[in-house]
Protein backbone atom coordinates (compact mmCIF):
# COMPACT_ATOMS: atom_id res chain seq x y z
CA UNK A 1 0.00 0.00 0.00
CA UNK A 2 1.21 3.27 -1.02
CA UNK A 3 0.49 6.52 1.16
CA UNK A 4 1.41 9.60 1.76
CA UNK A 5 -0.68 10.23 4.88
CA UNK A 6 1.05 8.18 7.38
CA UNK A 7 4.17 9.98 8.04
CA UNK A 8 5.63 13.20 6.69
CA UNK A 9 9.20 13.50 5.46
CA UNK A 10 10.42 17.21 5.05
CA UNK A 11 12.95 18.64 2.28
CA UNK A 12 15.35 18.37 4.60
CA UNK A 13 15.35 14.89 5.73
CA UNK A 14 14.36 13.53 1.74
CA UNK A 15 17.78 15.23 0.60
CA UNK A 16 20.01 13.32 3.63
CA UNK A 17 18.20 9.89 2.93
CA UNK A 18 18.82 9.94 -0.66
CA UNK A 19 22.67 11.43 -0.15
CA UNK A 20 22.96 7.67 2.30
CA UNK A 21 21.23 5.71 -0.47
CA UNK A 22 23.04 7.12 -3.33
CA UNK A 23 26.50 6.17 -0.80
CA UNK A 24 24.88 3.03 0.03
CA UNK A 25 25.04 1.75 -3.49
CA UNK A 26 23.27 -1.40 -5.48
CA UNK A 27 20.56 -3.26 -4.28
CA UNK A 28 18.97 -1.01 -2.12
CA UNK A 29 15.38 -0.56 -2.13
CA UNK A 30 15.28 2.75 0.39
CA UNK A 31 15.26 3.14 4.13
CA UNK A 32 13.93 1.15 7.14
CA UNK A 33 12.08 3.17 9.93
CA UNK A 34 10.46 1.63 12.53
CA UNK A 35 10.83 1.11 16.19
CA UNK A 36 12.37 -1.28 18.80
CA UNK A 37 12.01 -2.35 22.24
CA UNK A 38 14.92 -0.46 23.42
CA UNK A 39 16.27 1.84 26.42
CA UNK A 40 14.88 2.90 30.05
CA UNK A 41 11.00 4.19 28.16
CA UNK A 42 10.17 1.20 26.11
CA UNK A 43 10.90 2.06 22.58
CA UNK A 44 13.42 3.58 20.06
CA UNK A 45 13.62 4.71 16.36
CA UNK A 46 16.23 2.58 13.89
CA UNK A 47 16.97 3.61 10.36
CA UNK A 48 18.50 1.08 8.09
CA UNK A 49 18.91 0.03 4.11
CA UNK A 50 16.22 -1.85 3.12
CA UNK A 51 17.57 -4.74 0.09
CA UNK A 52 13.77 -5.85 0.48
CA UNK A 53 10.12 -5.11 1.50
CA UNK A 54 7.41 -6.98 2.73
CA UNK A 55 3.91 -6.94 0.94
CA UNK A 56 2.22 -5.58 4.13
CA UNK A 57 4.73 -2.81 4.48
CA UNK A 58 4.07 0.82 4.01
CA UNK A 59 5.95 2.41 1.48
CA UNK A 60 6.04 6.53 1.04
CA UNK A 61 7.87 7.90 -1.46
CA UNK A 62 8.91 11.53 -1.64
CA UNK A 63 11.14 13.70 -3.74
CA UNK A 64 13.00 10.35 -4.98
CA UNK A 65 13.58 8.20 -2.18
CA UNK A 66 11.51 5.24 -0.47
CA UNK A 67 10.88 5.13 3.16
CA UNK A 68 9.69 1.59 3.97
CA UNK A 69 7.77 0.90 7.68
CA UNK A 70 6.83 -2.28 8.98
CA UNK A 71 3.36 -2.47 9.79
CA UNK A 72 4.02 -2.89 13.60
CA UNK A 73 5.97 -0.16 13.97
CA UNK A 74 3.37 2.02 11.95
CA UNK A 75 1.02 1.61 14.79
CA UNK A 76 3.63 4.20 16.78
CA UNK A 77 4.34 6.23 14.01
CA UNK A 78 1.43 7.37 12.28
CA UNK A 79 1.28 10.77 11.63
CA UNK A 80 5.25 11.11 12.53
CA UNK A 81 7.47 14.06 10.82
CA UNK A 82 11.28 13.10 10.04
CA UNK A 83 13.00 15.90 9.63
CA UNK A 84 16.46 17.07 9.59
CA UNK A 85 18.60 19.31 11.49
CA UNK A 86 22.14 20.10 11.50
CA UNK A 87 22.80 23.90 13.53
CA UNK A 88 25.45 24.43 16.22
CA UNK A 89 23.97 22.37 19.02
CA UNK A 90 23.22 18.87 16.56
CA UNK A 91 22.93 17.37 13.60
CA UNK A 92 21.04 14.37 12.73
CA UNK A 93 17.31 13.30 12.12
CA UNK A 94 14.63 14.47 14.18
CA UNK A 95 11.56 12.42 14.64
CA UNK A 96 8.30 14.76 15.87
CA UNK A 97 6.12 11.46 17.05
CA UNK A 98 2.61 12.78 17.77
CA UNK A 99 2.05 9.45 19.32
CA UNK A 100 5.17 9.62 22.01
CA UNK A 101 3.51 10.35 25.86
CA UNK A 102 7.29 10.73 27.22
CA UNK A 103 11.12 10.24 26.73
CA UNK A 104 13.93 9.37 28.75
CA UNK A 105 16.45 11.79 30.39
CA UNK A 106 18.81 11.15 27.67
CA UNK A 107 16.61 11.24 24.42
CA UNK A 108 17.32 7.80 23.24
CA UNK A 109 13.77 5.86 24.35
CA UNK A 110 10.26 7.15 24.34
CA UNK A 111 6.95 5.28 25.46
CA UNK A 112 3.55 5.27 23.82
């Protein structure tokens, strides 16, 4: 299924996923985002290179590149925003989770 209503993907963070894919090389299909059971709140985001998809993954496609999300992981991330940042305090991806009810003191887990 092919969507562009369950998660948003700004300028920003389209033009640093397809500068990683175009690095990556052959054989990739796009990039992974999901979540894990991870750290002191319960969950946390991964990004990977995806060499394959499932047929009951959601795919959204924007300004060239494929994000792929399993559908367990779209449960938590419906409606998300992936943007990216890069100023004098960080520089990375940014995920704005309308779904997250709290985060850990360090930023690496969040519950649901």
């Amino acid at each position: 299924m092919t969507t562009q209503q369950i998660l948003n993907v700004t300028p920003n963070a389209a033009e640093a996923i397809k500068s990683r894919l175009n690095e990556a090389g052959e054989g990739i299909l796009g990039l992974r985002i999901g979540i894990r059971a991870k750290g002191c709140s319960g969950f946390a985001y991964f990004m990977e290179f995806a060499k394959s998809q499932a047929e009951d993954d959601e795919i959204v496609e924007k300004d060239g590149i494929k994000v792929i999300v399993d559908p367990n992981s779209m449960v938590y991330l419906l409606g998300t925003t992936i943007d990216y940042v890069s100023d004098d305090m960080q520089e990375g991806f940014v995920f704005n989770n309308p779904n997250e009810k709290g985060r850990c003191g360090c930023g690496e887990s969040f519950n649901a």
